[in-house]
N, C-alpha and C. Protein backbone atom coordinates (compact mmCIF):
# COMPACT_ATOMS: atom_id res chain seq x y z
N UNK A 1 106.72 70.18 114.81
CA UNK A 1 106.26 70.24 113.44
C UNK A 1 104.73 70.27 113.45
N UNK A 2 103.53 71.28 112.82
CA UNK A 2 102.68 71.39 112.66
C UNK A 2 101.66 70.49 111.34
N UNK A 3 101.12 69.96 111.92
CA UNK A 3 100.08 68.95 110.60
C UNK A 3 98.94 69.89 110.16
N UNK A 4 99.10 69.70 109.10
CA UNK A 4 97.76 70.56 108.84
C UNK A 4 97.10 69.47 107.85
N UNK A 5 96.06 68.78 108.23
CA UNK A 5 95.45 67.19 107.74
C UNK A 5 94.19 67.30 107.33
N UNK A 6 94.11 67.42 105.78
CA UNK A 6 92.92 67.37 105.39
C UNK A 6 92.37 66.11 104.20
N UNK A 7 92.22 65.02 105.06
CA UNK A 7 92.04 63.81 104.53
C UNK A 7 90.89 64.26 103.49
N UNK A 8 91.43 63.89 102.13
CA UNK A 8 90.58 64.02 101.30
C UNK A 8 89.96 62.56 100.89
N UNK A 9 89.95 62.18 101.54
CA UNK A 9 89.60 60.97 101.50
C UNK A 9 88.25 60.75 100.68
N UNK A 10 90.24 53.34 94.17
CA UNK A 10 92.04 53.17 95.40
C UNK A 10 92.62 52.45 94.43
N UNK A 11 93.83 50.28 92.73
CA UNK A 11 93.70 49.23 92.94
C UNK A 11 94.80 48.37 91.72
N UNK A 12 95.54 48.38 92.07
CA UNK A 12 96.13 47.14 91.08
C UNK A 12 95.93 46.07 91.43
N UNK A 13 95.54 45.25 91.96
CA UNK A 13 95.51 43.93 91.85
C UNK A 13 94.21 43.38 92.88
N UNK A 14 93.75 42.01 92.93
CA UNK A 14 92.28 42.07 93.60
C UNK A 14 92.34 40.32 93.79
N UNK A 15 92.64 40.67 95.31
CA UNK A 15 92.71 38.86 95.91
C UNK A 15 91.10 38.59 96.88
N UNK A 16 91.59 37.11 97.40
CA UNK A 16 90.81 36.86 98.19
C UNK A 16 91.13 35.96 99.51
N UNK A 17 91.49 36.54 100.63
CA UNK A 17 92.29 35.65 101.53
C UNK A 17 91.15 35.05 102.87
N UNK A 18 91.46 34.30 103.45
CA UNK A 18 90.60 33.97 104.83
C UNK A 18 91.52 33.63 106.11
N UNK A 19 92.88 34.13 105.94
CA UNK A 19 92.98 34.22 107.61
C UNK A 19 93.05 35.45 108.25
N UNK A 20 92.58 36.60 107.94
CA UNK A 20 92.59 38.17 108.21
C UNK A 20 91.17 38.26 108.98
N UNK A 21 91.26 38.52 110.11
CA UNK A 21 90.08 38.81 110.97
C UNK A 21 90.42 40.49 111.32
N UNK A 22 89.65 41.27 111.28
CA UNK A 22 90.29 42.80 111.80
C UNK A 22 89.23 42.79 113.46
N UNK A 23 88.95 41.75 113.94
CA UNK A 23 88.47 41.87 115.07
C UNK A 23 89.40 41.35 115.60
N UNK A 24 90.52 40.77 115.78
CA UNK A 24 91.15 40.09 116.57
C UNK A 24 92.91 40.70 116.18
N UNK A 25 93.99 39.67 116.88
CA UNK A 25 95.34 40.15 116.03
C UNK A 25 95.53 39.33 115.52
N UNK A 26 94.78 38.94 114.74
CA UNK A 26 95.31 37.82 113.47
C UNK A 26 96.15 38.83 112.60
N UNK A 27 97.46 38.38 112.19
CA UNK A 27 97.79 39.32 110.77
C UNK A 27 97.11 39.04 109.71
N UNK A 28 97.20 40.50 108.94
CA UNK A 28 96.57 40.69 107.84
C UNK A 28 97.71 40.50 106.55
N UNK A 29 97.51 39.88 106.11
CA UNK A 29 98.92 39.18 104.79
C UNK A 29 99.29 40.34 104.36
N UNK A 30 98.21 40.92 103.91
CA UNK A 30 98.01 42.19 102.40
C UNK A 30 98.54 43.61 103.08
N UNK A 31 98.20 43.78 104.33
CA UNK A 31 98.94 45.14 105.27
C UNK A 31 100.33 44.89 105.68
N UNK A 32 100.76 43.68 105.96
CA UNK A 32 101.88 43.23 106.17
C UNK A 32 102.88 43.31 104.92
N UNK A 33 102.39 42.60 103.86
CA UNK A 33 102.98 43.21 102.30
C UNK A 33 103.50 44.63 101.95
N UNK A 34 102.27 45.05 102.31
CA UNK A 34 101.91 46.86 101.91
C UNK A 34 103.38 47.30 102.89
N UNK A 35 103.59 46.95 104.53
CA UNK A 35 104.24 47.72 105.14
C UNK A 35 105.70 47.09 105.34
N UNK A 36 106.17 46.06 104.15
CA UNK A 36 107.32 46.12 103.34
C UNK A 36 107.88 46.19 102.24
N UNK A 37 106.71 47.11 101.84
CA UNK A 37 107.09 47.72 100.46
C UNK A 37 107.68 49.42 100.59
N UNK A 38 107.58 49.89 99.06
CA UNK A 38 108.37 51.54 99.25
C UNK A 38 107.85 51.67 98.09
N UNK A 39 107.27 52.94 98.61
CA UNK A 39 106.66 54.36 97.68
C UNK A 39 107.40 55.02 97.43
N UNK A 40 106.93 55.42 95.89
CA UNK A 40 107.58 57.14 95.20
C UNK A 40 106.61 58.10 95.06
N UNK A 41 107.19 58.82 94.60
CA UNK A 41 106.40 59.97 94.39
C UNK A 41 106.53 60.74 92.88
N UNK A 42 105.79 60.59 92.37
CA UNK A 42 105.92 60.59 90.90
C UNK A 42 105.76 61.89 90.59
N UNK A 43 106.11 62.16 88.91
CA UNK A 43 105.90 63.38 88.29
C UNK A 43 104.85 64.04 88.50
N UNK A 44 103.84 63.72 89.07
CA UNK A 44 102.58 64.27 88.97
C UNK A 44 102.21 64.71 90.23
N UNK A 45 103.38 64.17 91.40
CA UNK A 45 103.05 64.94 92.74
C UNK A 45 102.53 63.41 93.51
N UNK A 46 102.11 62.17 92.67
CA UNK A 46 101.17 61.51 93.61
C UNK A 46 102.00 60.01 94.16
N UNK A 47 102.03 59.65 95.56
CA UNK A 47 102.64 58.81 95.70
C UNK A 47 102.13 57.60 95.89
N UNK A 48 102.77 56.67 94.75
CA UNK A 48 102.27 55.40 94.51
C UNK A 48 103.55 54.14 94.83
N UNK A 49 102.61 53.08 94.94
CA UNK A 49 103.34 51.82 94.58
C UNK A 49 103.92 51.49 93.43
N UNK A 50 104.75 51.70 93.11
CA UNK A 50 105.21 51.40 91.72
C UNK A 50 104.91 50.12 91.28
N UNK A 51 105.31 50.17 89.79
CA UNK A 51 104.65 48.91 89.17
C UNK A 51 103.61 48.11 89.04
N UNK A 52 103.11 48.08 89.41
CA UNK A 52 101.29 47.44 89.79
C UNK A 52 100.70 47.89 88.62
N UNK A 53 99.92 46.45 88.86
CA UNK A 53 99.48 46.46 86.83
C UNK A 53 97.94 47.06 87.52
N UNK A 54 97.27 47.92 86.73
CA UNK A 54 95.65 48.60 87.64
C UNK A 54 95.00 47.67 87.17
N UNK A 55 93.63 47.52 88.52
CA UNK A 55 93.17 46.80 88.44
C UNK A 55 91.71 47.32 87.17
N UNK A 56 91.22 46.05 86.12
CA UNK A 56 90.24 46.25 85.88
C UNK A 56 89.06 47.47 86.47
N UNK A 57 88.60 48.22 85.36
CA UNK A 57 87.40 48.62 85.66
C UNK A 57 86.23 48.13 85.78
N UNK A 58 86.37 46.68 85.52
CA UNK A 58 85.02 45.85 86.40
C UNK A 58 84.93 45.64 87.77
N UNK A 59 85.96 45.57 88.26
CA UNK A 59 86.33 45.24 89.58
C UNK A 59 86.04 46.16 90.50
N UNK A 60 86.13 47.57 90.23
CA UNK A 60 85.61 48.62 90.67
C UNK A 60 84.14 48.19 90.69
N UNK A 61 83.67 48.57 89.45
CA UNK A 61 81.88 48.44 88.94
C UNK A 61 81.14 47.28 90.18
N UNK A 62 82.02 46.19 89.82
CA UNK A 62 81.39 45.36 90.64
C UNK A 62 81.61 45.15 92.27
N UNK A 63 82.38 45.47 92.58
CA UNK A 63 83.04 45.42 94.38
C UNK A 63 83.27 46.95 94.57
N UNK A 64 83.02 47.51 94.18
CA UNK A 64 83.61 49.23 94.99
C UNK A 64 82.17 50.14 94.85
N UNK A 65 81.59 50.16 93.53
CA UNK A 65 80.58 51.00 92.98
C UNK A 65 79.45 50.62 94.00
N UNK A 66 78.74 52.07 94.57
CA UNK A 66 77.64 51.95 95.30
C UNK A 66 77.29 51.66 96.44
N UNK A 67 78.72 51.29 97.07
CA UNK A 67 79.10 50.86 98.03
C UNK A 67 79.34 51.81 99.26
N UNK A 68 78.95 51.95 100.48
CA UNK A 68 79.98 52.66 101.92
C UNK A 68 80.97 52.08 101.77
N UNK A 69 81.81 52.69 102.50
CA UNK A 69 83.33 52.41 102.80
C UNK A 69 83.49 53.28 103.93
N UNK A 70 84.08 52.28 105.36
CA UNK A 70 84.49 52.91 106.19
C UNK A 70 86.20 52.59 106.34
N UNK A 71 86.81 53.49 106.71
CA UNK A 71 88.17 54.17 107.36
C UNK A 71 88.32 52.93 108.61
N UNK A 72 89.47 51.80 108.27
CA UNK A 72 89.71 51.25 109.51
C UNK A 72 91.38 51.77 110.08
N UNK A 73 92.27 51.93 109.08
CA UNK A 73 93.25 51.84 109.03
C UNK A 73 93.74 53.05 108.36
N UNK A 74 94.75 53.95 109.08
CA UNK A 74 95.77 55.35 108.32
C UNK A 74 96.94 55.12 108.78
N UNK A 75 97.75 54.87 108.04
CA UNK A 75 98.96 54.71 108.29
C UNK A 75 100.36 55.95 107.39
N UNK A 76 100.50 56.41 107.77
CA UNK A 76 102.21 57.26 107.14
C UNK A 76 102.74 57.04 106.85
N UNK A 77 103.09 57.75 105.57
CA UNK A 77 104.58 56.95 104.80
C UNK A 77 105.24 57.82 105.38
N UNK A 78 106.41 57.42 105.50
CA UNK A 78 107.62 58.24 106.06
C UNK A 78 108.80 59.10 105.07
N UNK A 79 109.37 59.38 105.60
CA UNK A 79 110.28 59.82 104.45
C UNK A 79 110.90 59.04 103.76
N UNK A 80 111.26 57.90 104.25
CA UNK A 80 112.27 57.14 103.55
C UNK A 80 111.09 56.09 103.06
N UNK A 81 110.04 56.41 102.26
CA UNK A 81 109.59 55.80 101.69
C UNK A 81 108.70 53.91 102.34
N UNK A 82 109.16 54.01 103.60
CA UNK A 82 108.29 52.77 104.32
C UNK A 82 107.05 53.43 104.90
N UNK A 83 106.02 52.63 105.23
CA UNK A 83 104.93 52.55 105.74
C UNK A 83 105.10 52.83 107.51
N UNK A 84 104.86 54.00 108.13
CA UNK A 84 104.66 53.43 109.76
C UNK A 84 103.96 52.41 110.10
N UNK A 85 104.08 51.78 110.79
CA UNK A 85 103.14 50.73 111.24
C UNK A 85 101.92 50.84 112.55
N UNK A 86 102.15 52.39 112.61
CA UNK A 86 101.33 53.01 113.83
C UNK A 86 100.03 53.97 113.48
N UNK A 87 98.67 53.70 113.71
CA UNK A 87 98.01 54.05 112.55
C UNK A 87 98.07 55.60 113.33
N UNK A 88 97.86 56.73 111.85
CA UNK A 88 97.90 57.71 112.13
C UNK A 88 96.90 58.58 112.86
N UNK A 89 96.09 58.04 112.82
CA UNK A 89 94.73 58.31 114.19
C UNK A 89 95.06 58.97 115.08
N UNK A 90 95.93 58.15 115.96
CA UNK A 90 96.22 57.44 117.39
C UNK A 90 97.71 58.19 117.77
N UNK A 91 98.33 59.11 117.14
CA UNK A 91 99.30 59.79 116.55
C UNK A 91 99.01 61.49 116.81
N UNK A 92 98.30 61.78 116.19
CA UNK A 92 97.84 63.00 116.05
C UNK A 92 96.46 63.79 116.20
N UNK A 93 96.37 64.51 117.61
CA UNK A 93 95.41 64.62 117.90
C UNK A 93 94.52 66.06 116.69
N UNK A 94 92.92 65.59 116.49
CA UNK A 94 92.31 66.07 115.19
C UNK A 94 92.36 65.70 113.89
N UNK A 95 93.20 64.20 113.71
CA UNK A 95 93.81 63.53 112.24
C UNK A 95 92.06 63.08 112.08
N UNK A 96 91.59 63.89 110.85
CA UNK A 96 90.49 63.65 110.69
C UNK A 96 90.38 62.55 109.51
N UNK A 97 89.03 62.31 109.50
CA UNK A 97 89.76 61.02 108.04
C UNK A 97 88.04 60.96 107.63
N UNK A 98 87.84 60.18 106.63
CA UNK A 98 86.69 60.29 105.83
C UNK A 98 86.38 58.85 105.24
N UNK A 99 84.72 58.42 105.37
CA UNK A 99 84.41 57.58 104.71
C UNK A 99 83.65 58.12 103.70
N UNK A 100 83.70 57.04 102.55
CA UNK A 100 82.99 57.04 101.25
C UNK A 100 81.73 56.59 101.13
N UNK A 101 80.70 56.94 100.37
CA UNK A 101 79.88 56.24 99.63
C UNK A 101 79.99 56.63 98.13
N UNK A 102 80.34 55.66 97.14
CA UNK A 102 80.45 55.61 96.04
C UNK A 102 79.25 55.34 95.37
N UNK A 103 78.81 55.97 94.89
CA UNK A 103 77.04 56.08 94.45
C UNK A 103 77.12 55.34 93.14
N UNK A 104 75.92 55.10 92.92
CA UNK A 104 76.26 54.15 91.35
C UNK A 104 76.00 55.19 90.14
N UNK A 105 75.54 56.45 90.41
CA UNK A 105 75.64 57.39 89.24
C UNK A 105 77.06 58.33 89.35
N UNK A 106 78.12 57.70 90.02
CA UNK A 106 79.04 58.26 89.95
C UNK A 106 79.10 59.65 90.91
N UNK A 107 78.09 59.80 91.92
CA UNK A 107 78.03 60.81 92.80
C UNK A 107 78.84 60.42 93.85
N UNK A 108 79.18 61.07 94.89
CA UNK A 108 80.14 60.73 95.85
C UNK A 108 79.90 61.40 97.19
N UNK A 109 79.48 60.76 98.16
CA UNK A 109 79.26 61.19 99.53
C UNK A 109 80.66 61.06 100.31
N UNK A 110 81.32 61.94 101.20
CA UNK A 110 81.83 61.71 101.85
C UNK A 110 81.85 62.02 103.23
N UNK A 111 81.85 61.18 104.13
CA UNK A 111 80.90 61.32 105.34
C UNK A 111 82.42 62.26 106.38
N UNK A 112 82.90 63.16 106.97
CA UNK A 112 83.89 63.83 107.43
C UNK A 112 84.05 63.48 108.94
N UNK A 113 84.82 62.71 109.32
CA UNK A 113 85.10 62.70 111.25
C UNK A 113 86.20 63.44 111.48
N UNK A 114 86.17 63.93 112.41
CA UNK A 114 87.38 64.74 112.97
C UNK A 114 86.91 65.26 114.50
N UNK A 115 87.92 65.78 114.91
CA UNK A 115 88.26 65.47 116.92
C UNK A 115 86.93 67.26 117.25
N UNK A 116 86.95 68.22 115.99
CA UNK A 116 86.23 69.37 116.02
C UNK A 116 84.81 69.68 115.76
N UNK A 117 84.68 69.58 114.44
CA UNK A 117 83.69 69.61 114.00
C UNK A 117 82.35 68.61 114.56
N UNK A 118 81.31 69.14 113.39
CA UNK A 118 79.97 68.37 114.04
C UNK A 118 79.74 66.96 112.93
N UNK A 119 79.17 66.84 112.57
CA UNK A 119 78.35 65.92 111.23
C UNK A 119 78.50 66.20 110.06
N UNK A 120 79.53 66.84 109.68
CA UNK A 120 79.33 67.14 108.28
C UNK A 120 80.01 66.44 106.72
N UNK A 121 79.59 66.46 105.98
CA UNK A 121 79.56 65.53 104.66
C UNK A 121 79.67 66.39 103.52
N UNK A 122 80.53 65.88 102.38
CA UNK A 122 80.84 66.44 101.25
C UNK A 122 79.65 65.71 100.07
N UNK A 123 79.43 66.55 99.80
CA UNK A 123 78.36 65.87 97.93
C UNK A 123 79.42 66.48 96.90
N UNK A 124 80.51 65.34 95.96
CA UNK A 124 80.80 65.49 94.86
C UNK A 124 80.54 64.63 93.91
N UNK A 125 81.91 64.30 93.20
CA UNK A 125 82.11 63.19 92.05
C UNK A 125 83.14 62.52 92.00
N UNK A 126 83.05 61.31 91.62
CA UNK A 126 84.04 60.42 91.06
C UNK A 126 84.02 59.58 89.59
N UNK A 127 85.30 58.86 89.42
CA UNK A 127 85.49 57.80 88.59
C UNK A 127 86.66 57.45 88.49
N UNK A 128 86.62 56.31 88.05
CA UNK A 128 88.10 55.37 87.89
C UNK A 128 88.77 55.60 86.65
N UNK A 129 90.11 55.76 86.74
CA UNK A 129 91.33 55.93 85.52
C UNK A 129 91.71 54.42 85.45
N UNK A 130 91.31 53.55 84.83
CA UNK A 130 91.67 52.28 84.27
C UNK A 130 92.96 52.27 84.12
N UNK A 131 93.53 53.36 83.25
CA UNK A 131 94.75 53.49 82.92
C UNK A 131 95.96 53.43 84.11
N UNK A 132 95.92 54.41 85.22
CA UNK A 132 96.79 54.12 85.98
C UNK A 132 96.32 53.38 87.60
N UNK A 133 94.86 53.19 87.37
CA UNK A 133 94.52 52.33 88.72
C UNK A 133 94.23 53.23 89.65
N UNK A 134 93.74 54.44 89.57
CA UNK A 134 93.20 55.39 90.58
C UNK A 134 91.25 55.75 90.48
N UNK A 135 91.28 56.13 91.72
CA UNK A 135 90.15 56.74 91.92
C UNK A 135 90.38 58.09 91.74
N UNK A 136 89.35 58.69 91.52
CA UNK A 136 89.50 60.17 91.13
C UNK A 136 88.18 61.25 91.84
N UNK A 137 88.11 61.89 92.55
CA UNK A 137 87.31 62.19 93.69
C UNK A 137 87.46 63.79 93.21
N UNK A 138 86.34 64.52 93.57
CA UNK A 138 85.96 65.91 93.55
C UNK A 138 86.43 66.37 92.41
N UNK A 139 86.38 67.78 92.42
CA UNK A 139 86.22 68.56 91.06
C UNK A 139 87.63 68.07 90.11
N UNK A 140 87.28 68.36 88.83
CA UNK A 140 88.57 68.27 87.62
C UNK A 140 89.68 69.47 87.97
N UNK A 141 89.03 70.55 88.06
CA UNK A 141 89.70 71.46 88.22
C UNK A 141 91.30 71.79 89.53
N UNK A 142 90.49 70.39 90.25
CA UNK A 142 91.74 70.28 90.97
C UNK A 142 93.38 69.80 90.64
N UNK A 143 94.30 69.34 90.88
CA UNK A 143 95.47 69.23 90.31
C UNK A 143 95.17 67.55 91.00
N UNK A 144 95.65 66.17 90.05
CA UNK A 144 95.45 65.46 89.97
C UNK A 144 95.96 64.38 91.20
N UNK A 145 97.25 65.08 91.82
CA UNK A 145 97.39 64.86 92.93
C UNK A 145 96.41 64.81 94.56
N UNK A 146 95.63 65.98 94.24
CA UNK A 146 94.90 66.15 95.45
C UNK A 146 93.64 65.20 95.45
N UNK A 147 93.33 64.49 93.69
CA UNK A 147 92.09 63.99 93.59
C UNK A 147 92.27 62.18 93.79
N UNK A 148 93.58 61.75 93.54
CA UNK A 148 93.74 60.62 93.23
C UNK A 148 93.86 59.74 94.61
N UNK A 149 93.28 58.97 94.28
CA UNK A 149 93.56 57.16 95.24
C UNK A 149 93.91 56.03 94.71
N UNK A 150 95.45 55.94 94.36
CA UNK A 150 96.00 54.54 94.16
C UNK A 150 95.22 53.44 94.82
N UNK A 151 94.36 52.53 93.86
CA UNK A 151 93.90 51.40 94.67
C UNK A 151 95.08 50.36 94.15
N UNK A 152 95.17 49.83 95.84
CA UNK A 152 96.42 48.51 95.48
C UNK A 152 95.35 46.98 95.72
N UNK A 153 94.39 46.89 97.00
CA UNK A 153 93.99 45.54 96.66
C UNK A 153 92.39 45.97 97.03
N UNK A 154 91.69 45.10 96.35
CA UNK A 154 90.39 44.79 97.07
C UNK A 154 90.47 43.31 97.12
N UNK A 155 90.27 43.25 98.60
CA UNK A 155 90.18 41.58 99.23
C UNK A 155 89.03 41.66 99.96
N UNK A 156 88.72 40.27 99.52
CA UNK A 156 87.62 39.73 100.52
C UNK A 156 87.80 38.71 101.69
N UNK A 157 87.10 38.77 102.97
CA UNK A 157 87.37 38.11 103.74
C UNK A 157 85.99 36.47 104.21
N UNK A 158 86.04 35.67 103.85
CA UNK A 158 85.97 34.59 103.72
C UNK A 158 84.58 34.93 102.88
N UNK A 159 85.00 35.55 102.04
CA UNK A 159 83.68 35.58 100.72
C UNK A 159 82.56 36.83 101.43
N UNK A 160 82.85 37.15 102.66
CA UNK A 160 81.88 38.30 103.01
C UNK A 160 82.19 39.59 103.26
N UNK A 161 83.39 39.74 103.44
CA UNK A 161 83.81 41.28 104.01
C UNK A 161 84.62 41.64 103.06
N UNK A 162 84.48 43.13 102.49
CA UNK A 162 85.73 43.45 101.94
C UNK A 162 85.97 44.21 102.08
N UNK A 163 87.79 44.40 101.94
CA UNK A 163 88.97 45.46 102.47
C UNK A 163 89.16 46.43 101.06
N UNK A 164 89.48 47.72 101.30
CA UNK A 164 90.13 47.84 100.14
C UNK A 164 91.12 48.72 100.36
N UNK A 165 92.36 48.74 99.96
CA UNK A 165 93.45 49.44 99.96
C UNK A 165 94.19 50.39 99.68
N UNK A 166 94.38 51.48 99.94
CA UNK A 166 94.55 52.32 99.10
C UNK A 166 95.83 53.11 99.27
N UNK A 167 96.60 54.42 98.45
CA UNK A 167 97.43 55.33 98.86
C UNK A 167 96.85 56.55 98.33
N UNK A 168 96.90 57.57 98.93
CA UNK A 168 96.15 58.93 99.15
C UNK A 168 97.33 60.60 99.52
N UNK A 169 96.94 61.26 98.97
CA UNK A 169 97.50 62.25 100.02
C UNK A 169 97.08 62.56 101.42
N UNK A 170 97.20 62.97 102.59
CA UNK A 170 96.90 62.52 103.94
C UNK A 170 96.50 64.49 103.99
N UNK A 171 97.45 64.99 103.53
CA UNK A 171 97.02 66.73 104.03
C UNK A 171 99.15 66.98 103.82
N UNK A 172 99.26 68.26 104.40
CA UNK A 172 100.12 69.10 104.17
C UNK A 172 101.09 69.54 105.64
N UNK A 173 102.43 69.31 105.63
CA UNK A 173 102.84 69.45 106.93
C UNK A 173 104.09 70.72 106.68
N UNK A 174 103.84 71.11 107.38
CA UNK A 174 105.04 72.81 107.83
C UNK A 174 106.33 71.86 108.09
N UNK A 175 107.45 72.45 107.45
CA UNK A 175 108.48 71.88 107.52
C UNK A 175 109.56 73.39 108.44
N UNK A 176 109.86 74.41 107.42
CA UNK A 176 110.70 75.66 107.98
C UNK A 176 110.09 76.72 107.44
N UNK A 177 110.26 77.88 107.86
CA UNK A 177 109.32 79.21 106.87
C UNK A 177 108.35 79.29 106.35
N UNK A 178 107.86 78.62 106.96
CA UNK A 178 106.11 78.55 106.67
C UNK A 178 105.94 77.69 105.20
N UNK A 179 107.42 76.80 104.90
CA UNK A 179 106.97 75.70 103.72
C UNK A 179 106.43 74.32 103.97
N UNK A 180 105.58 74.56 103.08
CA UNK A 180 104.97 72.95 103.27
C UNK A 180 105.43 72.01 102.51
N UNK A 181 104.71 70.68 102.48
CA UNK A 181 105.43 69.67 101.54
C UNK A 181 104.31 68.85 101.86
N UNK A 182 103.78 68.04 101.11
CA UNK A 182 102.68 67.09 101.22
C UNK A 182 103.00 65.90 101.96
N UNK A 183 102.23 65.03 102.64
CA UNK A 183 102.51 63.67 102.85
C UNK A 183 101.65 62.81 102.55
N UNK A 184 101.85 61.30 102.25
CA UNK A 184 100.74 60.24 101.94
C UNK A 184 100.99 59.47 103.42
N UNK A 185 99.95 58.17 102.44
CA UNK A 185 99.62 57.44 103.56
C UNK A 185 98.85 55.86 102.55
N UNK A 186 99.19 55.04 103.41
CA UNK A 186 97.83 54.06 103.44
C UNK A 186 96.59 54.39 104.08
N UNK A 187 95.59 54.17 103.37
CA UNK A 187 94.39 54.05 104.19
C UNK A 187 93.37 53.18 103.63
N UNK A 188 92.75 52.26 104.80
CA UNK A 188 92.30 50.99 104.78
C UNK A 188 90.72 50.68 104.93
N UNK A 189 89.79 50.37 104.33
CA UNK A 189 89.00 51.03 103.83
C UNK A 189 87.86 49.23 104.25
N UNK A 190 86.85 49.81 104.97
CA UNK A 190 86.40 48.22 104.90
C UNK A 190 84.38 48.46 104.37
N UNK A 191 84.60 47.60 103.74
CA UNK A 191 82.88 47.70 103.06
C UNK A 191 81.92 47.70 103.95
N UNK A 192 80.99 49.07 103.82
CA UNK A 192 79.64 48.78 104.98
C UNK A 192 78.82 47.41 104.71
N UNK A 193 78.42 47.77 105.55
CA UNK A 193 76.83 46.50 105.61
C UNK A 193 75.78 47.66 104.84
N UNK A 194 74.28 47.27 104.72
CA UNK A 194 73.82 48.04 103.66
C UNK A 194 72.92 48.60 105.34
N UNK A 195 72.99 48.01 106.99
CA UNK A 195 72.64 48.73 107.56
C UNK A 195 73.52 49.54 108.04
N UNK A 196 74.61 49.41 107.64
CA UNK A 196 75.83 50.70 108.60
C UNK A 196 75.43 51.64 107.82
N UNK A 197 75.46 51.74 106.01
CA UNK A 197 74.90 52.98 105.18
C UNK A 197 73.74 53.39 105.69
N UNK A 198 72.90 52.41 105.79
CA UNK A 198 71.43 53.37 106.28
C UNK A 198 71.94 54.31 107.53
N UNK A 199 72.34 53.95 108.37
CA UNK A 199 72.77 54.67 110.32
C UNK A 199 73.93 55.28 109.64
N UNK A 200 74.81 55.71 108.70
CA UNK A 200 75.64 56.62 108.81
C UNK A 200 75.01 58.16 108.07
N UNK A 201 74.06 57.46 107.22
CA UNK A 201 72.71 58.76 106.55
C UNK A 201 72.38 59.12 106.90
N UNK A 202 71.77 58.66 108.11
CA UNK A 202 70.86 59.16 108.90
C UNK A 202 71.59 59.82 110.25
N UNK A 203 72.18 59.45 110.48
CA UNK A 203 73.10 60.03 111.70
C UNK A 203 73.88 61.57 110.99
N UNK A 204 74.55 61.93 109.55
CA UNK A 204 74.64 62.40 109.01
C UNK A 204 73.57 63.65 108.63
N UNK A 205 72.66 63.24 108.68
CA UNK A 205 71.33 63.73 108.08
C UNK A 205 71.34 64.17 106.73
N UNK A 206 71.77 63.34 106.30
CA UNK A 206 72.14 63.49 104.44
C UNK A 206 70.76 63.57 103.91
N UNK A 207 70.67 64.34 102.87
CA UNK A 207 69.84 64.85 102.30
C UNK A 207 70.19 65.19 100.73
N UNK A 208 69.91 64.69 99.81
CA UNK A 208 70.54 64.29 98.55
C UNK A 208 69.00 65.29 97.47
């Protein structure tokens, strides 16, 4: 089966835990949750957690807005609606994936890694749908599926680090006759330092 993966690379609810270290194997409560739960896939093409009340648009404003965000965690939903527990990285060789910077005028950097290419970075837009708890990334004109990021948690880790959670479309996989069918994913999202943003700009050579 052929992947064709173009991470376009979130929130109902917003905790704060302290036994989650992502340097060590401490379990993480909130990934462990996430990967016994089950996704649908709704009228609109986009696959979410059902039920989840969205989180405030302050919560964004204040913990997400303006912020880097790096890619720790990609994980696959499967068909039958569970989470793999094997991140999708490590899986598929060229699974490219993308960090954010969420600008505070609503501009949107997205910094692009993958196994091919060189340095390169997207300049669009975003904003949050209060209403159903998504992020909303690049042009309108796209179909709402390709733009959206179910955010399920933003957690913090002992008041300094924070995670944030998300479900995404992952890219498009060949099934028979050259048909495709989309797939999601978790992907796990951890807040820069304000020096990782400076060294990912500059390493980038972003130019705004």
């Amino acid at each position: 089966m052929k992947q064709l993966l173009f991470l376009l690379i979130m929130i109902t609810g917003a905790c704060t835990f302290t036994s989650c270290d992502k340097s060590d194997d401490t379990v993480d409560p909130i990934k462990e949750n996430l990967f016994n739960s089950k996704y649908i896939v709704n009228d609109a093409g986009c696959c979410v957690l059902d039920g989840l009340q969205p989180i405030r648009a302050e919560i964004i404003n204040d913990e997400v807005k303006g912020y880097g965000w790096k890619v720790i965690g990609v994980y696959k939903i499967m068909d039958n609606g569970k989470i793999s527990q094997k991140d999708y990285r490590d899986m598929v060789y060229g699974s490219g994936y993308t960090d954010y910077w969420f600008k505070a005028d609503n501009n949107l950097i997205g910094f692009l890694h993958d196994d091919v290419s060189g340095k390169n970075y997207i300049n669009t837009e975003w904003s949050y749908d209060d209403s159903k708890g998504y992020i909303m990334r690049y042009s309108a004109d796209l179909s709402i599926s390709e733009r959206y990021m179910q955010v399920l948690y933003v957690a913090t880790l002992q008041g300094k680090e924070f995670y944030l959670y998300t479900i995404q479309k992952l890219g498009y996989t060949t099934i028979k006759n050259d048909t495709t069918k989309p797939f999601y994913g978790l992907v796990i999202y951890q807040r820069m330092t304000d020096k990782e943003l400076a060294e990912i700009k500059k390493e980038y050579k972003l130019q705004l």
